[in-house]
Protein backbone atom coordinates (compact mmCIF):
# COMPACT_ATOMS: atom_id res chain seq x y z
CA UNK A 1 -5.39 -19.04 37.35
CA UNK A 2 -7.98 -16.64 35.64
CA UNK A 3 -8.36 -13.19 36.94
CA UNK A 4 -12.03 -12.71 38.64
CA UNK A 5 -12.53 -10.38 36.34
CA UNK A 6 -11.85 -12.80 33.44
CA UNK A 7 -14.15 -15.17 35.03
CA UNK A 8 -17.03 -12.71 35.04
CA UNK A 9 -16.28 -12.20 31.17
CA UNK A 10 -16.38 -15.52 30.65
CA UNK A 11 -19.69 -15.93 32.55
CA UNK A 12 -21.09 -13.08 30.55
CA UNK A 13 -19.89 -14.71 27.62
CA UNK A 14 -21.64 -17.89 28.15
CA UNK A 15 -24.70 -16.55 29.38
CA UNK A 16 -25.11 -14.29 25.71
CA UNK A 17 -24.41 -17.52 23.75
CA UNK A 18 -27.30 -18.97 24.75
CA UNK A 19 -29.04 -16.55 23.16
CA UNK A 20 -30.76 -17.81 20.22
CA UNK A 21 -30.29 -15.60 17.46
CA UNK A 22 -34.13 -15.38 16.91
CA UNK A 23 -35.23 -14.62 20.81
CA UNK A 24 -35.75 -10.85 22.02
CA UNK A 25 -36.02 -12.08 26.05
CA UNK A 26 -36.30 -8.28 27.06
CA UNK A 27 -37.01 -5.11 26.40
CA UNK A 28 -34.88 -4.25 23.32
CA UNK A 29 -33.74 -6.86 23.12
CA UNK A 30 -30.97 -9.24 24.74
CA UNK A 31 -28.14 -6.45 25.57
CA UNK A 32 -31.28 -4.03 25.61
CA UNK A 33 -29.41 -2.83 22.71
CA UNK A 34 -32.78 -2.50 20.70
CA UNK A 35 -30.01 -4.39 18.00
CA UNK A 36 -30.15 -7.56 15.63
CA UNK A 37 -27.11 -7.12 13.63
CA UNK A 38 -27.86 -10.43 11.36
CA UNK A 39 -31.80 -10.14 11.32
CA UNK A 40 -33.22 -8.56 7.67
CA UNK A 41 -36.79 -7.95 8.36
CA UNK A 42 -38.95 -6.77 5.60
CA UNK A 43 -38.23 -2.92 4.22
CA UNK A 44 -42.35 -2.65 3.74
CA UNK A 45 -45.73 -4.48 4.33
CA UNK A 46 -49.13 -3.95 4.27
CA UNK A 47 -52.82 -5.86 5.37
CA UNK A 48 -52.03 -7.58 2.07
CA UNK A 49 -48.31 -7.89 1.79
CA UNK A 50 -45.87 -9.70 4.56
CA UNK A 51 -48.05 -10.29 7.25
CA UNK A 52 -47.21 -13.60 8.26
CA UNK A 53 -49.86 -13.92 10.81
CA UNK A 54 -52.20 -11.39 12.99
CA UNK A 55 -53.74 -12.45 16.15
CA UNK A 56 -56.35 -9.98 18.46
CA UNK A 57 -55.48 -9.56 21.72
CA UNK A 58 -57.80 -9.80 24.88
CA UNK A 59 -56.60 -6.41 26.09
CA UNK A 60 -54.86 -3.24 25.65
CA UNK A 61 -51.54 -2.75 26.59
CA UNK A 62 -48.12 -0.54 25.88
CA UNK A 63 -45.73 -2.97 26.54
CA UNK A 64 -43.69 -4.67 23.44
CA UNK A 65 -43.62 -8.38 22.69
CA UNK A 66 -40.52 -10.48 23.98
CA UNK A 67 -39.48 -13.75 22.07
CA UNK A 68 -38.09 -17.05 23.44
CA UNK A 69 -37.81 -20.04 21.67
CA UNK A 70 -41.01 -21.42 20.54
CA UNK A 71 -42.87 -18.32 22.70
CA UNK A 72 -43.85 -15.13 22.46
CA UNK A 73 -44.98 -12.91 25.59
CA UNK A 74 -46.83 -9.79 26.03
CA UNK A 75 -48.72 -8.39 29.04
CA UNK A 76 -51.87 -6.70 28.71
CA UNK A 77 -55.16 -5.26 30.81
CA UNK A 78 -59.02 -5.75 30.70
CA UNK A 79 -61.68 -4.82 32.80
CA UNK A 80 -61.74 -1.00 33.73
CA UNK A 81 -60.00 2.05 30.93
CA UNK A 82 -60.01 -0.07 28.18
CA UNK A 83 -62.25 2.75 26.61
CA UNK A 84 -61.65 6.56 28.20
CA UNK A 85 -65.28 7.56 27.30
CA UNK A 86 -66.65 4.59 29.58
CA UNK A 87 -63.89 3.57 31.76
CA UNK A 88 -65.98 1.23 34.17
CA UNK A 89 -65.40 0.23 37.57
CA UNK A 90 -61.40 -0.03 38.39
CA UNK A 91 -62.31 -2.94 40.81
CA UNK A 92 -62.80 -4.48 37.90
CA UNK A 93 -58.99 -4.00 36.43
CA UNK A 94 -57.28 -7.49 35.92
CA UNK A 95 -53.77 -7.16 34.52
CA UNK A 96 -52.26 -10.19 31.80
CA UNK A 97 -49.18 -12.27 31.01
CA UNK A 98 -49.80 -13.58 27.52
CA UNK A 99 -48.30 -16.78 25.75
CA UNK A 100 -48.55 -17.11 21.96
CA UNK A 101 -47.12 -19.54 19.67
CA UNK A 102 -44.62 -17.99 17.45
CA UNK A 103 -44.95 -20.19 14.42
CA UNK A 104 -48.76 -19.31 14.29
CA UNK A 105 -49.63 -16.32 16.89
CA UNK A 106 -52.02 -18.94 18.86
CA UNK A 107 -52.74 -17.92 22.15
CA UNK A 108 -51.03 -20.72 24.63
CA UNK A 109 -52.28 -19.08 28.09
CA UNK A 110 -53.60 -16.10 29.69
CA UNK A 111 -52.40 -15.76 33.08
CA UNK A 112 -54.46 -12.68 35.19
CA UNK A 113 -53.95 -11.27 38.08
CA UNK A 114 -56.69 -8.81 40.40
CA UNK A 115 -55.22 -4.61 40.37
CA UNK A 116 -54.05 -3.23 43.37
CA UNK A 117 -56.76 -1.00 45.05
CA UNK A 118 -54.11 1.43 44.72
CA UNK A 119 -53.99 1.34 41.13
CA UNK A 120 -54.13 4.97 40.16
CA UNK A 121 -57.27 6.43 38.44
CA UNK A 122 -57.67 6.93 34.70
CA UNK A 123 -56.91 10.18 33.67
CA UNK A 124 -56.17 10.97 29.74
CA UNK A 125 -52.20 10.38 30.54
CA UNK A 126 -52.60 6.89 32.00
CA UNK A 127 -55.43 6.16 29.10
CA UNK A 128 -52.74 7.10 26.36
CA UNK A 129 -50.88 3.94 27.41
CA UNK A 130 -53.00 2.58 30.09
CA UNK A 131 -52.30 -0.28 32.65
CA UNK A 132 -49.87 -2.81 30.84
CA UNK A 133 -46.67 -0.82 30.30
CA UNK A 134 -43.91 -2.41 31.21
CA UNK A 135 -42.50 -4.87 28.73
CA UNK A 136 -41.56 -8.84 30.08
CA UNK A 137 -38.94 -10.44 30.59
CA UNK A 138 -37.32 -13.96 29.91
CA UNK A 139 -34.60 -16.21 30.89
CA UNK A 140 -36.23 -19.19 28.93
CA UNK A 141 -37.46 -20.88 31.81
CA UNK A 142 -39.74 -18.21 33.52
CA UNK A 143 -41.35 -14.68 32.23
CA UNK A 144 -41.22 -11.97 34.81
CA UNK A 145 -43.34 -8.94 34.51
CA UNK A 146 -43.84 -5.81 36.22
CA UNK A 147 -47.56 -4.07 37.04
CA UNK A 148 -46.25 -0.65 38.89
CA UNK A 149 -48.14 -0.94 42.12
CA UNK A 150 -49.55 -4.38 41.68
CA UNK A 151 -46.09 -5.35 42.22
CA UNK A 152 -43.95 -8.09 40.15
CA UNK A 153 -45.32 -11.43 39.22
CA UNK A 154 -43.48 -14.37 37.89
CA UNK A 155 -44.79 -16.84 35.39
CA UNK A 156 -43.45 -20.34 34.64
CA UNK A 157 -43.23 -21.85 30.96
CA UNK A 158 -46.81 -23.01 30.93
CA UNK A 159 -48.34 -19.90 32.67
CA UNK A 160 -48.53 -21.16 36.19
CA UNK A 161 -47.54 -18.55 38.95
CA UNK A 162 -44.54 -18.82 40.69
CA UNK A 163 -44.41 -15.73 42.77
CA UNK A 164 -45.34 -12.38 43.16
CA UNK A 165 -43.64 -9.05 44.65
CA UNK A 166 -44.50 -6.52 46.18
CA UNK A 167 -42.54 -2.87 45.03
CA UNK A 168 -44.47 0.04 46.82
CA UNK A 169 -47.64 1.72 46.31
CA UNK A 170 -46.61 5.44 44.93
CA UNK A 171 -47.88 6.64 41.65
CA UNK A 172 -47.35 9.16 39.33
CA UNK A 173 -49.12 11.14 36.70
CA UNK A 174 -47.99 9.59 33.79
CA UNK A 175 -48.17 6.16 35.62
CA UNK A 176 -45.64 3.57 35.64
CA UNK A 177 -42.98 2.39 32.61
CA UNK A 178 -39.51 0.60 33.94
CA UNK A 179 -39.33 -3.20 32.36
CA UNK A 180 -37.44 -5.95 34.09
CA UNK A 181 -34.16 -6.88 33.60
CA UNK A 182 -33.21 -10.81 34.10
CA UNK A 183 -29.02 -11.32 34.87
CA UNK A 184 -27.79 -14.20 36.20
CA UNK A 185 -29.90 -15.13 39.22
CA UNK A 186 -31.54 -11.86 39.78
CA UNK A 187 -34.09 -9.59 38.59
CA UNK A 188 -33.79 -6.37 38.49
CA UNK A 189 -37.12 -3.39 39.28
CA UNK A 190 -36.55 -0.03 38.83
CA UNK A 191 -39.26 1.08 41.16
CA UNK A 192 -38.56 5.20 41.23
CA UNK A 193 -42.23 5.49 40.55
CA UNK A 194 -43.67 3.13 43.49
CA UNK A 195 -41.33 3.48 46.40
CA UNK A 196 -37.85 5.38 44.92
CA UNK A 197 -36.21 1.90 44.78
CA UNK A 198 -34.32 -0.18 42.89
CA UNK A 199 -34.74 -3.73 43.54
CA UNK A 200 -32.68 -7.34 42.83
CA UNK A 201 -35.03 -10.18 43.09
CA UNK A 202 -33.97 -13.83 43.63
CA UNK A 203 -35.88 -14.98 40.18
CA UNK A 204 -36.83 -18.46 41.42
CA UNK A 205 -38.38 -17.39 44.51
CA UNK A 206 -38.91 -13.87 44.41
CA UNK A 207 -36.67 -13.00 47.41
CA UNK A 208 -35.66 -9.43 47.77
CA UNK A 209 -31.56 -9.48 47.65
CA UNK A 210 -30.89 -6.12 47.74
CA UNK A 211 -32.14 -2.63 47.32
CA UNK A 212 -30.99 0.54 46.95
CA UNK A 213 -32.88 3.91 47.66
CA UNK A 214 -33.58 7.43 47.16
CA UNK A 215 -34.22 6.59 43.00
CA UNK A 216 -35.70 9.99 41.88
CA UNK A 217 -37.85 10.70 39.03
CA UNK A 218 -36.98 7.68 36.77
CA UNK A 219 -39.09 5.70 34.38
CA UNK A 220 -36.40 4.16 32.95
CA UNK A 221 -35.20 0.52 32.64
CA UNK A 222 -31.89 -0.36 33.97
CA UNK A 223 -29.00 -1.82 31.99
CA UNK A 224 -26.44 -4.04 32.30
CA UNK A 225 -23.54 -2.65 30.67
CA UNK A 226 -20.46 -5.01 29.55
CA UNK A 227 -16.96 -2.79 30.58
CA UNK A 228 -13.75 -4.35 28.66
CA UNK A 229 -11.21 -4.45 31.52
CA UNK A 230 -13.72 -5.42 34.06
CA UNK A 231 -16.98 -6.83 35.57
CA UNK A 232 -20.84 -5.80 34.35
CA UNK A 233 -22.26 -2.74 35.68
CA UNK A 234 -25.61 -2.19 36.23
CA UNK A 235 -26.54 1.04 35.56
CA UNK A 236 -29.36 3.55 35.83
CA UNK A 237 -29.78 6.89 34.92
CA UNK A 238 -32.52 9.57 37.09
CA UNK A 239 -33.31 13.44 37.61
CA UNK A 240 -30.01 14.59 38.47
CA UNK A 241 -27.28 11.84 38.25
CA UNK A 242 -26.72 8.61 36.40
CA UNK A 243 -25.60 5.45 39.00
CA UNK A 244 -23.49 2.40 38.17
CA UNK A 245 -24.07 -0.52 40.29
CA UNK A 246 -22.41 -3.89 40.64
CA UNK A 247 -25.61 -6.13 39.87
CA UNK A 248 -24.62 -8.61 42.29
CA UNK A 249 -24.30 -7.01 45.44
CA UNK A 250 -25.42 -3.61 44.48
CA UNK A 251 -22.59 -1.75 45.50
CA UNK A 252 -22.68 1.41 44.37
CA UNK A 253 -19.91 1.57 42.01
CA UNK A 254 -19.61 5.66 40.02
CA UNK A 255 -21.99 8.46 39.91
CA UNK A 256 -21.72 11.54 37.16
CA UNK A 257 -23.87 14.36 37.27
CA UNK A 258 -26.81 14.03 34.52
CA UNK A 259 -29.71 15.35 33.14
CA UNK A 260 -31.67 17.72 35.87
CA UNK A 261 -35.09 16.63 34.79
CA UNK A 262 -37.12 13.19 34.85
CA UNK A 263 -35.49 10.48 32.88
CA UNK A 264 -37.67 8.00 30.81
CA UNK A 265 -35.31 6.91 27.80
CA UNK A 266 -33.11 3.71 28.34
CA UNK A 267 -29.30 3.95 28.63
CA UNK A 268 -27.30 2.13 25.25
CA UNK A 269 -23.87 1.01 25.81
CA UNK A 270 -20.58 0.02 23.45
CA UNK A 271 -17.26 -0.55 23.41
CA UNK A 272 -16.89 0.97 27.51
CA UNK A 273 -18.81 4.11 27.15
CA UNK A 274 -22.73 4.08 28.07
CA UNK A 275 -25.21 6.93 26.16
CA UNK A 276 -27.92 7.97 28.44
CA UNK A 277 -30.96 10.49 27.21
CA UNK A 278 -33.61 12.39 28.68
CA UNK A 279 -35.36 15.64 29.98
CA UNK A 280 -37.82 17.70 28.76
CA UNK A 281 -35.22 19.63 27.29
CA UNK A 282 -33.76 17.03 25.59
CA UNK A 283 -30.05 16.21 26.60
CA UNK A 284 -27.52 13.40 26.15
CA UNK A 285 -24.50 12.41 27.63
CA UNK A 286 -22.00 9.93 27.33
CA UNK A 287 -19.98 8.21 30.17
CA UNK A 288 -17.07 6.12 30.17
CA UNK A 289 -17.40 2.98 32.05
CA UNK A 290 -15.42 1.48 34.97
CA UNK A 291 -14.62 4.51 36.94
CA UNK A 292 -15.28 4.87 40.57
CA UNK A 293 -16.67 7.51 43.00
CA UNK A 294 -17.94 10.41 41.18
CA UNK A 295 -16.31 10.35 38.00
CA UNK A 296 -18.10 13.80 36.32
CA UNK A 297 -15.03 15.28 35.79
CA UNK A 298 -12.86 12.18 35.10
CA UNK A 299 -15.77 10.07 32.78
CA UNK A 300 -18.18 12.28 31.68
CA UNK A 301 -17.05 12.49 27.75
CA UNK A 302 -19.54 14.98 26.59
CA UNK A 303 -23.23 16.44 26.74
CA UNK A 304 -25.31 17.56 24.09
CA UNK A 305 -28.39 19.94 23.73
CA UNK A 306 -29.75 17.53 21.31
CA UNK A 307 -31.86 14.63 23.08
CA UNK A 308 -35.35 12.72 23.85
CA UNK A 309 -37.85 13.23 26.50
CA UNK A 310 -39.42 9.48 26.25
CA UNK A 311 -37.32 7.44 23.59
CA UNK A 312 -34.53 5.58 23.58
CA UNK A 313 -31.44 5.47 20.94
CA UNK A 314 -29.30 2.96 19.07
CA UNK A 315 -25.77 2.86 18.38
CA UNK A 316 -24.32 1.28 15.25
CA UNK A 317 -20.76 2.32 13.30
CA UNK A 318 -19.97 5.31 15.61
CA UNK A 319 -23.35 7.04 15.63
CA UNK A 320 -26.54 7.11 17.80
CA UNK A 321 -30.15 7.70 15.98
CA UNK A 322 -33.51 7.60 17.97
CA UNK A 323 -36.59 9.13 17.16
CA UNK A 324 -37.57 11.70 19.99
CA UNK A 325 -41.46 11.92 21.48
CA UNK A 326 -41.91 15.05 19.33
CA UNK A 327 -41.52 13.02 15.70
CA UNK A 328 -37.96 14.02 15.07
CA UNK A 329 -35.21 11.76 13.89
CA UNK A 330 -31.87 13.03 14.93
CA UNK A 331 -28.37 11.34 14.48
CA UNK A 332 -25.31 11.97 16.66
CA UNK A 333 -21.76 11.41 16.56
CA UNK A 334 -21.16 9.04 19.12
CA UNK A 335 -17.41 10.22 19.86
CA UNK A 336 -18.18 13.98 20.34
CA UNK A 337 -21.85 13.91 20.57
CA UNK A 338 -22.18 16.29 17.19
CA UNK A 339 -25.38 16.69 15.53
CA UNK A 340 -25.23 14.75 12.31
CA UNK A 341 -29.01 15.33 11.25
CA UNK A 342 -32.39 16.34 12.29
CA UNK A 343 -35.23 15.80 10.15
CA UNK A 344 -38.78 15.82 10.82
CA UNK A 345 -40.63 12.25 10.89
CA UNK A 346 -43.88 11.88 8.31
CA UNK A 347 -46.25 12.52 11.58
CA UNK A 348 -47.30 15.06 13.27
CA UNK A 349 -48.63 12.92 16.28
CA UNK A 350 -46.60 12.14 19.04
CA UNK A 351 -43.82 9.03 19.37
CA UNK A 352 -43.66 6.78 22.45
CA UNK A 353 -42.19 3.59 20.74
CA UNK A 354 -38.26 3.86 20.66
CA UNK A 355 -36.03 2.94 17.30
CA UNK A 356 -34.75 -0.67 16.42
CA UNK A 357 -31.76 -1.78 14.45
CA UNK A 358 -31.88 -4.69 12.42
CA UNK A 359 -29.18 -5.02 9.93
CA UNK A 360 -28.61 -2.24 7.75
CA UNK A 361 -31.83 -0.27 8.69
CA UNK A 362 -33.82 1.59 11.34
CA UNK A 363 -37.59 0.78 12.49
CA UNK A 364 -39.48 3.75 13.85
CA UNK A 365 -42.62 3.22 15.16
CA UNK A 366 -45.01 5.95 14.88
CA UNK A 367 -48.65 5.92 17.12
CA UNK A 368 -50.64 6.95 14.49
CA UNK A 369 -48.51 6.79 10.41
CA UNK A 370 -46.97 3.02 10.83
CA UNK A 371 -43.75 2.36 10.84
CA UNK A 372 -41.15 3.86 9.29
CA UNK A 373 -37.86 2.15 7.58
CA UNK A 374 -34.51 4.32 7.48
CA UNK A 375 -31.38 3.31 6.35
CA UNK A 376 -28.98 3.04 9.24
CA UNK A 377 -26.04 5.56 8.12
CA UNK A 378 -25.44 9.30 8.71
CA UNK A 379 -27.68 10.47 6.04
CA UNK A 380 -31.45 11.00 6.56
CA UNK A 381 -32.90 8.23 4.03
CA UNK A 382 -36.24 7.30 3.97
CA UNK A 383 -36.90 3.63 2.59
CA UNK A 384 -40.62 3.11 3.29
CA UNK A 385 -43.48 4.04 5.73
CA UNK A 386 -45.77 1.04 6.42
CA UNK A 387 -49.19 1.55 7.32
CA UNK A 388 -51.78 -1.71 8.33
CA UNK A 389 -54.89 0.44 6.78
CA UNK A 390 -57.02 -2.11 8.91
CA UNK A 391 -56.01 -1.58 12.20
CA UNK A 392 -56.16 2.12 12.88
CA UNK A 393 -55.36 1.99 16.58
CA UNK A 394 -52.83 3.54 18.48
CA UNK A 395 -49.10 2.05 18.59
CA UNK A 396 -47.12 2.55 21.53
CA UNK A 397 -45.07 -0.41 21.72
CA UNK A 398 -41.44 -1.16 20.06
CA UNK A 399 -41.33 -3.89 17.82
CA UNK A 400 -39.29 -6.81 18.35
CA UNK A 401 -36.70 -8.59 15.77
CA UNK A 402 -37.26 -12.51 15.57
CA UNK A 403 -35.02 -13.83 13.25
CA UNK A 404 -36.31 -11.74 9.69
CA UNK A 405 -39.28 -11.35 11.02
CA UNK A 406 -41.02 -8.02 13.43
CA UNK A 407 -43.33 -8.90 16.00
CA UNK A 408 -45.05 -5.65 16.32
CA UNK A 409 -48.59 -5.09 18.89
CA UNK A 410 -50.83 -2.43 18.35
CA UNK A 411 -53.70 -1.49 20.52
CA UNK A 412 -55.88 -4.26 18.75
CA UNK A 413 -53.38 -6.98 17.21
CA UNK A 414 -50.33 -9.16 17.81
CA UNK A 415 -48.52 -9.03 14.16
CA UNK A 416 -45.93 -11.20 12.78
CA UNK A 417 -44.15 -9.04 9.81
CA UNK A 418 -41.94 -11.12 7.34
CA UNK A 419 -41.19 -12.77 3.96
């Protein structure tokens, strides 16, 4: 008889190979990884070269675009702080699930729902990124998406709404940001922002299964993390400490002291260690996974001065690389946490978009210079910067990798980048 353990690795297993190699269901991606390992999008572009399609949007948003099968989603908003200068009335605020075909970028539904009344007012933070943050997520038979205080809504297939969820009514100066996570049944809210909570939804009915409290300071989106020798953890890094969690029951699992400031960037995981980033003074740390009770002084592999405030990294052949909120690409050592390089980005604007790996190179999304291709090795290389000299609005999405192609969304546009 299989272990459990080697029945929840075979689970895992089957659930990734359903995967098709040309979806992005999530926030970077399927392991939120921000990795396509077999994908070789285009090294440049331009308004006249490798634009496979463009399609303008009905509203503004920050989240990225997620990929399923024929489908592309993206949420958006419309109706009040679409412009700063004239915000208009915020009971006017209506906040979208998109559909697009991916073949063609033709919009398949719009599915809108009314703003909260407490729905925070604009302020030049929230209109940097405004009132569409959080990126979608897909199991291939529903979207989920989260609005901060307008709670979490769930979308069938052909747009129709299946349920909706409240998560608390708490805001925050620089609004909200945590995607959803889909596993197995559940789906997953960090909610630090609205109520300090992290919840598990039921994803076919919307049914809170568990929660767990006292979340501080964290923008972040969860991650499930695959441990060799044992089950998935869920795990989520805030001000102060970073939490495993079994994602089925939510047992509280480990804790290890972390970084002792907010925490926006994503946690990245391989090979039984998790990387976790963030702090206005820029740390990162690396834990081993599968310990239990507070493992700081049993787990905790290293910490380094070198960090991100907002981004999130990559790993790929024993180093991490992100681009950090201040336009600087740094590399690490992922055994020992060593600064490999640091090199300053061709902007002098700020970075809210975090890196992608596809193949043998490194997208980083600037707001305001394109995007710029490095190759993905410990040596600062630049391969190309890619600016759409037509659409001049601000970026603050990450692009996603469908099969060679980059779905990227700017302020304006939905692109499809490819050969």
């Amino acid at each position: 008889m299989p272990s459990v353990q080697q029945l929840t690795l075979i689970a895992l297993l089957c659930i990734c190979s359903t995967v098709n190699a040309a979806d992005w269901p999530q926030f970077r991606g399927p392991s939120g990884n921000a990795t396509a390992s077999d994908s070789d999008p285009p090294t440049t572009w331009s308004d006249s070269e490798n634009i496979v399609w463009k399609t303008a949007l009905p509203g503004r948003g920050a989240s990225s675009p997620i990929v399923s099968g024929k489908h592309v989603f993206l949420t958006a908003y419309t109706g009040f702080g679409v412009d700063a200068q004239e915000p208009g009335d915020k009971a006017n605020l209506r906040l979208h699930v998109l559909c697009f075909e991916r073949n063609s970028g033709k919009l398949l539904w719009d599915k809108s729902i009314k703003a909260s009344p407490s729905t925070q007012k604009l302020s030049q933070r929230i209109a940097d990124h405004g009132y569409a943050t959080a990126t979608p997520a897909t199991d291939g038979e529903a979207v989920y998406a989260s609005f901060g205080v307008s709670g979490v809504v769930a979308c069938d297939m052909d747009g129709n709404l299946l349920w909706q969820a409240a998560i608390g009514d708490g805001t925050a100066g620089f609004g909200s940001a945590a995607s959803p996570v889909v596993y197995d049944d559940l789906v997953y809210v960090n909610a630090s922002i609205e109520s300090n909570t992290l919840f598990a939804f039921d994803k076919r009915t919307g049914r809170k299964v568990w929660k767990t409290e006292s979340v501080m300071k964290s923008w972040t989106t969860p991650c499930i993390a695959e441990v060799p020798d044992g089950p998935p953890e869920l795990i989520l890094n805030q001000k102060n400490e970073i939490f495993a969690f079994d994602p089925v029951t939510g047992k509280k699992l480990w804790w290890c002291a972390g970084v002792e400031d907010y925490i926006v960037p994503v946690p990245v995981f391989h090979d039984g260690i998790v990387y976790c980033l963030g702090g206005r003074s820029n740390r990162a740390i690396a834990v081993k996974l599968g310990g239990r009770g507070d493992v700081t002084k049993t787990h905790k592999l290293w910490e380094s001065t070198t960090g991100a405030n907002v981004t999130s990294p990559v790993y790929h052949d024993g180093y991490l690389y992100w681009a950090s909120d201040k336009a600087i690409e740094n590399c690490l050592r992922a055994s020992d946490g060593e600064e490999v390089y640091r090199e300053r980005l061709p902007t002098r604007g700020r970075i809210y978009s975090s890196i992608v790996r596809a193949g043998n190179k490194l997208y980083v999304t600037t707001r305001d210079q394109g995007i710029v291709v490095l190759a993905a090795k410990p040596e600062y290389e630049e391969l190309a910067v890619n600016v759409i000299e037509s659409d001049q609005t601000l970026v603050n999405a990450s692009p996603a990798v469908s099969g060679n192609q980059l779905l990227l969304r700017t302020d304006r546009f939905l692109y499809c980048i490819g050969g």
